[in-house]
PDB file of N, CA and C in Angstrom:
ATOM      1  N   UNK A   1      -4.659  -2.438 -38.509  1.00  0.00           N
ATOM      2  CA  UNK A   1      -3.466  -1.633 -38.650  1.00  0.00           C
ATOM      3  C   UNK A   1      -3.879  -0.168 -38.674  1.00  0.00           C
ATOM      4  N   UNK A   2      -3.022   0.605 -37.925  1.00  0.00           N
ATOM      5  CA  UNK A   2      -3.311   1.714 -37.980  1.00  0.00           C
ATOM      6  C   UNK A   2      -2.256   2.753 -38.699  1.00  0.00           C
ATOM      7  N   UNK A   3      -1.869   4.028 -38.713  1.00  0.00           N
ATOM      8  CA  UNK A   3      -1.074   5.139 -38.493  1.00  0.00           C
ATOM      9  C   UNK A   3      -1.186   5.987 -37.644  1.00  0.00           C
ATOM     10  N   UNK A   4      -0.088   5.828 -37.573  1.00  0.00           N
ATOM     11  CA  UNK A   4       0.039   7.307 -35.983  1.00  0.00           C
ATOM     12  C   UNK A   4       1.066   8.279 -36.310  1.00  0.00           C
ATOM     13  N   UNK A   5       1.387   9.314 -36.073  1.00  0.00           N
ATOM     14  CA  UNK A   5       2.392  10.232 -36.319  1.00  0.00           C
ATOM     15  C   UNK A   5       3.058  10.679 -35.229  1.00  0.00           C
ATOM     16  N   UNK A   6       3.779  10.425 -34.372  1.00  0.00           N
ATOM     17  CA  UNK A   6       4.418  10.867 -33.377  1.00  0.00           C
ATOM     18  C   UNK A   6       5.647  11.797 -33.239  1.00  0.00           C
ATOM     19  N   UNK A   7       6.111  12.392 -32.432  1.00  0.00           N
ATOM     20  CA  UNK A   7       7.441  13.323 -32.815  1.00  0.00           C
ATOM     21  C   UNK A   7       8.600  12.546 -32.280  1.00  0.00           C
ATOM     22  N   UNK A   8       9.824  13.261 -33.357  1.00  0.00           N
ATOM     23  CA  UNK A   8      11.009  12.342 -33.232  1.00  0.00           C
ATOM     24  C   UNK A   8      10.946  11.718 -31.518  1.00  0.00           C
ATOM     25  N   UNK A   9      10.931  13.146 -30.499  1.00  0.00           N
ATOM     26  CA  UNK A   9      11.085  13.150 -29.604  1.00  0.00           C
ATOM     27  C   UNK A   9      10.453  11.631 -28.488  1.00  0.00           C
ATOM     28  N   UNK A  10       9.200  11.601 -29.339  1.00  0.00           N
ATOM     29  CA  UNK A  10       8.644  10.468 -28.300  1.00  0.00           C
ATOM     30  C   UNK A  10       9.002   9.010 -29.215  1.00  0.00           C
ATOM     31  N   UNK A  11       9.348   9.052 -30.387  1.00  0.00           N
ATOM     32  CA  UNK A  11       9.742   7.768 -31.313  1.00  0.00           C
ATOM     33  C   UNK A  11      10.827   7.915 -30.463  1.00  0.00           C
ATOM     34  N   UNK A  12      12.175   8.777 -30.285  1.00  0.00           N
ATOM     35  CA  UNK A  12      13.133   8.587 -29.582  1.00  0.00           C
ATOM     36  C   UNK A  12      13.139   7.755 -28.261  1.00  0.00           C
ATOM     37  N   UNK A  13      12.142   8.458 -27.456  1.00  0.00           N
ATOM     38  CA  UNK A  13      11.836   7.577 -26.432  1.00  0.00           C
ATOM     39  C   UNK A  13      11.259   6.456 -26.351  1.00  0.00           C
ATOM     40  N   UNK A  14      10.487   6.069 -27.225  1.00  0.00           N
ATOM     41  CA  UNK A  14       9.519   4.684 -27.115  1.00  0.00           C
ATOM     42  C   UNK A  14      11.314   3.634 -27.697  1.00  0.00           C
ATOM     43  N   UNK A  15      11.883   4.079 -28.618  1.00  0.00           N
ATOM     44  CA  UNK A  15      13.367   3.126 -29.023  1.00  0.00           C
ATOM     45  C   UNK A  15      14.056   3.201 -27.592  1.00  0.00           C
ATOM     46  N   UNK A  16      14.103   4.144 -26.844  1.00  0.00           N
ATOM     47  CA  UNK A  16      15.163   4.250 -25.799  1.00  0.00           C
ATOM     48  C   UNK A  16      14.857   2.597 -24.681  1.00  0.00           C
ATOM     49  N   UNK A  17      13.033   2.739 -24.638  1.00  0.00           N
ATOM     50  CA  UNK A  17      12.594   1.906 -23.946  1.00  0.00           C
ATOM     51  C   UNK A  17      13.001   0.243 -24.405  1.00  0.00           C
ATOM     52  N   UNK A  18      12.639   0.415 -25.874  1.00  0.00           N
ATOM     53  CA  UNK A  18      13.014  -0.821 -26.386  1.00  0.00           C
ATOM     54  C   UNK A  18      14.785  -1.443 -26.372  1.00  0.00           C
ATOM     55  N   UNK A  19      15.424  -0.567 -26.382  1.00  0.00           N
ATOM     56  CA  UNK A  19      16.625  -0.583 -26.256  1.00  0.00           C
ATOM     57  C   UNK A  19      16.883  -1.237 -24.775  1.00  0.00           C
ATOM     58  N   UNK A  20      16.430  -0.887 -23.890  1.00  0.00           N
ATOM     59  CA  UNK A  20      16.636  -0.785 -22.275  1.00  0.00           C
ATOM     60  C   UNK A  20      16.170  -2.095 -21.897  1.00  0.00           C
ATOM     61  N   UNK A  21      15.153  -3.145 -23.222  1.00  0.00           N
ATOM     62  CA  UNK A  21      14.504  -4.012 -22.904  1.00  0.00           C
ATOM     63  C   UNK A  21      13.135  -4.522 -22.330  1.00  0.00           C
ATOM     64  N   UNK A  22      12.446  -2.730 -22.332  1.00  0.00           N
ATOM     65  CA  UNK A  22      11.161  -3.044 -21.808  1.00  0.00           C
ATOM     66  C   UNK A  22      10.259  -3.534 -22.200  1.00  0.00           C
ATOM     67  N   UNK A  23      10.599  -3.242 -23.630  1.00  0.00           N
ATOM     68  CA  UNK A  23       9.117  -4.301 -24.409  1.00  0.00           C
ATOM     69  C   UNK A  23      10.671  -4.298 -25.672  1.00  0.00           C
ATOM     70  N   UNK A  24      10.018  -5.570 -26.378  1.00  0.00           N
ATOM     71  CA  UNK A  24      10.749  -6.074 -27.695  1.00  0.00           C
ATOM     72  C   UNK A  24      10.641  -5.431 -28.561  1.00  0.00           C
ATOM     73  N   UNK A  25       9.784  -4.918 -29.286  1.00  0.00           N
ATOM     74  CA  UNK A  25       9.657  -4.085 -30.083  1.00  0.00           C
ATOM     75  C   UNK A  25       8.953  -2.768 -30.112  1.00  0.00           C
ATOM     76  N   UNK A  26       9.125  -2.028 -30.918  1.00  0.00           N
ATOM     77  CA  UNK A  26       8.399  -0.204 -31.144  1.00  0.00           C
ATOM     78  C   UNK A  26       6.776  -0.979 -30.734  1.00  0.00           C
ATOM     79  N   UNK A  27       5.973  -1.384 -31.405  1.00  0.00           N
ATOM     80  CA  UNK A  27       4.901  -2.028 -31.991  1.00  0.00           C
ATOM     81  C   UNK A  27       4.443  -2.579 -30.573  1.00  0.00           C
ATOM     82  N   UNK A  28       4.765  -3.599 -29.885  1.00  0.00           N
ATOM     83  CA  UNK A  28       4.695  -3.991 -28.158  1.00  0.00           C
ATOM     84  C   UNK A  28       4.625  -2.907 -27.537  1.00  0.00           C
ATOM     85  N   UNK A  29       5.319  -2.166 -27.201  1.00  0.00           N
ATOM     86  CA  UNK A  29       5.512  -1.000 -26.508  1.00  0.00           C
ATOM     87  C   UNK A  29       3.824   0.328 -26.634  1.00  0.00           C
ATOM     88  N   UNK A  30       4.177   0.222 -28.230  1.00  0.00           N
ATOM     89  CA  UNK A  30       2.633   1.231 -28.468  1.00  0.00           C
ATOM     90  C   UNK A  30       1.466   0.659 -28.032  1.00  0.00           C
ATOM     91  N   UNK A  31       1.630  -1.000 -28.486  1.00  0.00           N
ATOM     92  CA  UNK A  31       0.293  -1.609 -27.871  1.00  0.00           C
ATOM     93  C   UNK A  31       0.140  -1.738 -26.324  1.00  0.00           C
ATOM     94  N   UNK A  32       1.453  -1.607 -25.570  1.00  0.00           N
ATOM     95  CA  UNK A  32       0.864  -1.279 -24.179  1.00  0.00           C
ATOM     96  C   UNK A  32       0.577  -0.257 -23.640  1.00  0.00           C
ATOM     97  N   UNK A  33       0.865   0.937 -24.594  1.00  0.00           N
ATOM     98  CA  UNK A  33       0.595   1.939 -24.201  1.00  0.00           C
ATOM     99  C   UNK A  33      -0.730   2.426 -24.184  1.00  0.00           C
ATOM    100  N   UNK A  34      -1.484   1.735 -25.429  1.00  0.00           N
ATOM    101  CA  UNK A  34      -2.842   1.528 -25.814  1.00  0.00           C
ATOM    102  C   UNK A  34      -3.477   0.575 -25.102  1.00  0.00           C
ATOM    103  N   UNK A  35      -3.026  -0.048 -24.495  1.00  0.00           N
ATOM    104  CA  UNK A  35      -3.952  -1.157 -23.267  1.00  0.00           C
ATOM    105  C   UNK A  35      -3.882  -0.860 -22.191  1.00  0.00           C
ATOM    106  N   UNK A  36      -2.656   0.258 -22.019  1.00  0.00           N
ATOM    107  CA  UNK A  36      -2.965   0.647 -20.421  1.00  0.00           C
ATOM    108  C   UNK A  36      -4.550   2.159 -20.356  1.00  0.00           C
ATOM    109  N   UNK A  37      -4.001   2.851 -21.884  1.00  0.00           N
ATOM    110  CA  UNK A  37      -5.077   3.275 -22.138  1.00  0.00           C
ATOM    111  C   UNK A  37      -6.366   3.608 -21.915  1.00  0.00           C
ATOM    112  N   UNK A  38      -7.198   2.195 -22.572  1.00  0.00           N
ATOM    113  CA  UNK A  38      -8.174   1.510 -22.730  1.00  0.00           C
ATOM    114  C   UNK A  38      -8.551   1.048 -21.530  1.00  0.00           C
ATOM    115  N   UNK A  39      -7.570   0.727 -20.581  1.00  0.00           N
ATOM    116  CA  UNK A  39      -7.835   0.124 -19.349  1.00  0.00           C
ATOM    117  C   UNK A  39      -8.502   1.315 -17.919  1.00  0.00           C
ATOM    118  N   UNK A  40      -7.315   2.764 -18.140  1.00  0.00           N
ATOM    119  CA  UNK A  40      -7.564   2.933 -17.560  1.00  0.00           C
ATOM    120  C   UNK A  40      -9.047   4.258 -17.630  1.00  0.00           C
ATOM    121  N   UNK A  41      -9.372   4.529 -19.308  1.00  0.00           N
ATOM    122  CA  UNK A  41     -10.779   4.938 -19.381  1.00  0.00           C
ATOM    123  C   UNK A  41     -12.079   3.732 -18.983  1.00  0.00           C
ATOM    124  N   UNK A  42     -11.727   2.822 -18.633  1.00  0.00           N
ATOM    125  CA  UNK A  42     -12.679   1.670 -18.394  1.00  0.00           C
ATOM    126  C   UNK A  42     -12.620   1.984 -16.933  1.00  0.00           C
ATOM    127  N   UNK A  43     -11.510   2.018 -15.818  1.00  0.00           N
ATOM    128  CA  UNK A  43     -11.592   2.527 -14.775  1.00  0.00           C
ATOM    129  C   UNK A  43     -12.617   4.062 -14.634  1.00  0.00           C
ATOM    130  N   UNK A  44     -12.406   5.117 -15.106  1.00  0.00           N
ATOM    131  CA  UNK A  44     -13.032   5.618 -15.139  1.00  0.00           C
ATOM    132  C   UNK A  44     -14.181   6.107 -14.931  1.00  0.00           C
ATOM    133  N   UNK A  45     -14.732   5.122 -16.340  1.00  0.00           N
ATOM    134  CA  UNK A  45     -16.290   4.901 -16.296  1.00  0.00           C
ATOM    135  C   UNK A  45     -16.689   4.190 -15.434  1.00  0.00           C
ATOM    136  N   UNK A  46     -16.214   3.102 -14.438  1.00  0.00           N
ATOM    137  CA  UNK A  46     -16.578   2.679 -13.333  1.00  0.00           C
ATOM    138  C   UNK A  46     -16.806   3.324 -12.271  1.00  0.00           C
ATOM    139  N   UNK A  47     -15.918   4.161 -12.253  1.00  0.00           N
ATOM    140  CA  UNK A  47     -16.219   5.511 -11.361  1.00  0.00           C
ATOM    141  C   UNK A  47     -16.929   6.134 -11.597  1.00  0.00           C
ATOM    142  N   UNK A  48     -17.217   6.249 -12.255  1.00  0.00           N
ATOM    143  CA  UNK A  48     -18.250   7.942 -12.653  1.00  0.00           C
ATOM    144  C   UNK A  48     -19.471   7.063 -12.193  1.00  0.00           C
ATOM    145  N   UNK A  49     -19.958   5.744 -13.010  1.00  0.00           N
ATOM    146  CA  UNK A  49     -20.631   5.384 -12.742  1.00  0.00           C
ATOM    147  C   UNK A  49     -21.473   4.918 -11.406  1.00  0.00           C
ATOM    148  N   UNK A  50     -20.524   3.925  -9.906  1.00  0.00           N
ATOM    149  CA  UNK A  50     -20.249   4.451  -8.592  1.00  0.00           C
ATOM    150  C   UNK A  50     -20.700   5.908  -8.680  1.00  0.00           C
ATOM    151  N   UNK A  51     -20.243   6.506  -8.514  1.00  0.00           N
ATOM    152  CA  UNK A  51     -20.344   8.289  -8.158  1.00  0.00           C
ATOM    153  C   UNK A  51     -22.251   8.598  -8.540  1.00  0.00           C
ATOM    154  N   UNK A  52     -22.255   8.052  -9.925  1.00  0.00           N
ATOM    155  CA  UNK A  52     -23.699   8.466 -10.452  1.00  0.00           C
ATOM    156  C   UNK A  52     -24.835   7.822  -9.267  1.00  0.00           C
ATOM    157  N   UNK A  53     -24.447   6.694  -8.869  1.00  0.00           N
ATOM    158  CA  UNK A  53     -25.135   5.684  -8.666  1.00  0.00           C
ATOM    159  C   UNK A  53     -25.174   6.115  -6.954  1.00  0.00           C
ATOM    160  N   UNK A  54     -24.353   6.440  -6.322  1.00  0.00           N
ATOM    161  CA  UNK A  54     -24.674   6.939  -4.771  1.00  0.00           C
ATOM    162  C   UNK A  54     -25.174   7.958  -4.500  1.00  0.00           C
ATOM    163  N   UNK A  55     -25.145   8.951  -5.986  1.00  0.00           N
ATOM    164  CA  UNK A  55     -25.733  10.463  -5.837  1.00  0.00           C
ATOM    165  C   UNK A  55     -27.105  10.062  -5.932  1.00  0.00           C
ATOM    166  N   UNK A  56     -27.360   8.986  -6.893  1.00  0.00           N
ATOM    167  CA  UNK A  56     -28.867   9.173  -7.098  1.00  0.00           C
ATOM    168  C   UNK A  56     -29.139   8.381  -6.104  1.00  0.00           C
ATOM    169  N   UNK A  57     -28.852   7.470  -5.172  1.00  0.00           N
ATOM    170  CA  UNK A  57     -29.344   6.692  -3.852  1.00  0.00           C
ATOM    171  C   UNK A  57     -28.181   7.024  -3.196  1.00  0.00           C
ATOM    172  N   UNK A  58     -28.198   7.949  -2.316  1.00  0.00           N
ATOM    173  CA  UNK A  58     -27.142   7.821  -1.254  1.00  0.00           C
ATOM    174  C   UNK A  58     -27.436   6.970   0.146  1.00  0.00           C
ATOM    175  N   UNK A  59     -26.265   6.814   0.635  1.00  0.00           N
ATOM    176  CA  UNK A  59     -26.336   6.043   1.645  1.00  0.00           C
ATOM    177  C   UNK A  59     -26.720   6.637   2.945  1.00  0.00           C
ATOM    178  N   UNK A  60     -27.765   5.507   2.997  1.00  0.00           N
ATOM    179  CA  UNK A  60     -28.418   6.287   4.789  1.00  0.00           C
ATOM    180  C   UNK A  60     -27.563   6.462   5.822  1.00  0.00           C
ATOM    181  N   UNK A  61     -28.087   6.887   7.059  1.00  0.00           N
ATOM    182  CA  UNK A  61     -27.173   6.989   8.158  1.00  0.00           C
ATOM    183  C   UNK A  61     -26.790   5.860   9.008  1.00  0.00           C
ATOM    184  N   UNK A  62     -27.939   4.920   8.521  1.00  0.00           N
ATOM    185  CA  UNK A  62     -27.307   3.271   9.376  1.00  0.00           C
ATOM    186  C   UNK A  62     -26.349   2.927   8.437  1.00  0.00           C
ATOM    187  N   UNK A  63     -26.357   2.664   6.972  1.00  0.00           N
ATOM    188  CA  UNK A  63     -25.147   2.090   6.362  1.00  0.00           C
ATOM    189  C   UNK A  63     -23.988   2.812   6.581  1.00  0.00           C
ATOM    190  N   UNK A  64     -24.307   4.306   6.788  1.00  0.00           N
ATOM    191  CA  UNK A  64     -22.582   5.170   6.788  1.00  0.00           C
ATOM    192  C   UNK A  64     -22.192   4.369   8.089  1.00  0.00           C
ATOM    193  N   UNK A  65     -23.176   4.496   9.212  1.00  0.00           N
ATOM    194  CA  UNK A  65     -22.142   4.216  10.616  1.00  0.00           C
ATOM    195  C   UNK A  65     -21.966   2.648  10.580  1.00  0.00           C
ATOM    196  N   UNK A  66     -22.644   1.968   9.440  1.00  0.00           N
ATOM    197  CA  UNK A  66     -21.944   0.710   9.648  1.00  0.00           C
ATOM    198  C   UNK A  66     -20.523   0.295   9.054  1.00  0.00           C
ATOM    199  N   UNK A  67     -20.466   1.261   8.121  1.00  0.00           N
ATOM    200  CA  UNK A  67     -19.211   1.243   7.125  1.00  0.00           C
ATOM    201  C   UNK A  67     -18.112   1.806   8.000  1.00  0.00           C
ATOM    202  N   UNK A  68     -18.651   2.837   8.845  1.00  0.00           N
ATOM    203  CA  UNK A  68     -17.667   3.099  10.115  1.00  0.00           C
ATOM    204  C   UNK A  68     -17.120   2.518  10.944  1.00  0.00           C
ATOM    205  N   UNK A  69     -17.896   1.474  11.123  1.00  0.00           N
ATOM    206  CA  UNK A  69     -18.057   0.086  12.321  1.00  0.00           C
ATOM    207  C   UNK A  69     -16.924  -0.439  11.854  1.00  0.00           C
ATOM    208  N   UNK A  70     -17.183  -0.942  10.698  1.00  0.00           N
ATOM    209  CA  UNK A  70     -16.708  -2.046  10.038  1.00  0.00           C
ATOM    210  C   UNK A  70     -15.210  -1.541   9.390  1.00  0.00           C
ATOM    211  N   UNK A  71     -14.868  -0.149   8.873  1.00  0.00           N
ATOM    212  CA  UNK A  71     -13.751  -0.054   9.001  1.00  0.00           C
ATOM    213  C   UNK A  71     -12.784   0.089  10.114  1.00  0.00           C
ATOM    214  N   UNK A  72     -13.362   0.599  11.172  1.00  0.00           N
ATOM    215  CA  UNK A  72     -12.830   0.177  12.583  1.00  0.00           C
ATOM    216  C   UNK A  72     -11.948  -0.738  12.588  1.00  0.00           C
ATOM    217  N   UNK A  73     -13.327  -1.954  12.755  1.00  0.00           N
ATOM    218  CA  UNK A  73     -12.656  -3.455  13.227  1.00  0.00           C
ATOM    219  C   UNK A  73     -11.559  -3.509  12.457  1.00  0.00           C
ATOM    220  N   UNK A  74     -12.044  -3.420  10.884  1.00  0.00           N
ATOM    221  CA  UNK A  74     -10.554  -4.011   9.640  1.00  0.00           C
ATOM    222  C   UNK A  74      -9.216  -3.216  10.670  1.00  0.00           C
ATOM    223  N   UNK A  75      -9.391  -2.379  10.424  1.00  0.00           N
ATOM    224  CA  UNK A  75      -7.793  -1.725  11.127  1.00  0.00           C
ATOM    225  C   UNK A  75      -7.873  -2.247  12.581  1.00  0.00           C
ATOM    226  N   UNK A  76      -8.152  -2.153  13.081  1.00  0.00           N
ATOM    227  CA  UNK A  76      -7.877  -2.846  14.231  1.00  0.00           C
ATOM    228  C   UNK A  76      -7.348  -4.328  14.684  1.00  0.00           C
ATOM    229  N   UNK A  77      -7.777  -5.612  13.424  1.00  0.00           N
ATOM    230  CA  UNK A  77      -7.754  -6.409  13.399  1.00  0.00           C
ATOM    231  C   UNK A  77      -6.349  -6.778  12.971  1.00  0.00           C
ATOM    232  N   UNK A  78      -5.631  -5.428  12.356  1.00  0.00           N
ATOM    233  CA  UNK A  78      -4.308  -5.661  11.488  1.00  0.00           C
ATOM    234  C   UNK A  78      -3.342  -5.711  12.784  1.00  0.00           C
ATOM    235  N   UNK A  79      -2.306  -6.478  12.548  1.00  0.00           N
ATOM    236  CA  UNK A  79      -1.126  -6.991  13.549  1.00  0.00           C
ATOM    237  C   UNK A  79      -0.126  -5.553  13.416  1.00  0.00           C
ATOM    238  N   UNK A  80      -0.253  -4.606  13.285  1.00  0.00           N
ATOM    239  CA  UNK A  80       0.449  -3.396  12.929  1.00  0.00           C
ATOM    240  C   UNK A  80       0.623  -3.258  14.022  1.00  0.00           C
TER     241      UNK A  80
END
């Protein structure tokens, strides 16, 4: 259990939501707000991490033009 202090303004809104039916209660609502959160600093760090990880080995010039290749075909292959 925690405490949080929020202003009328956003208690107003988190009830407006509950009212409207988006989540059942105040309490649901905060906890998804806190799991989308959590979720999306976990995205994040996946990224950064990617990012860390090609800076310190970047990709040669056969893998770039194969990734070129190969996105080619994908679009090409689409019935568009």
């Amino acid at each position: 259990m925690i405490t949080l202090r929020v202003s009328e303004e956003q208690l107003r809104k988190v009830d407006e939501a509950v009212v409207r039916g988006g989540f059942p209660t105040r309490a649901a609502a905060l906890k998804t707000a806190l799991d989308r959160l959590v979720a999306e600093d976990e995205r994040r760090a996946i990224d950064q991490a990617i990012v860390e990880g090609y800076t310190r080995i970047p990709p040669t010039a056969e893998e770039d033009a194969w990734a070129e290749w190969s996105t080619t075909e994908s679009i090409r292959d689409e019935p568009w």
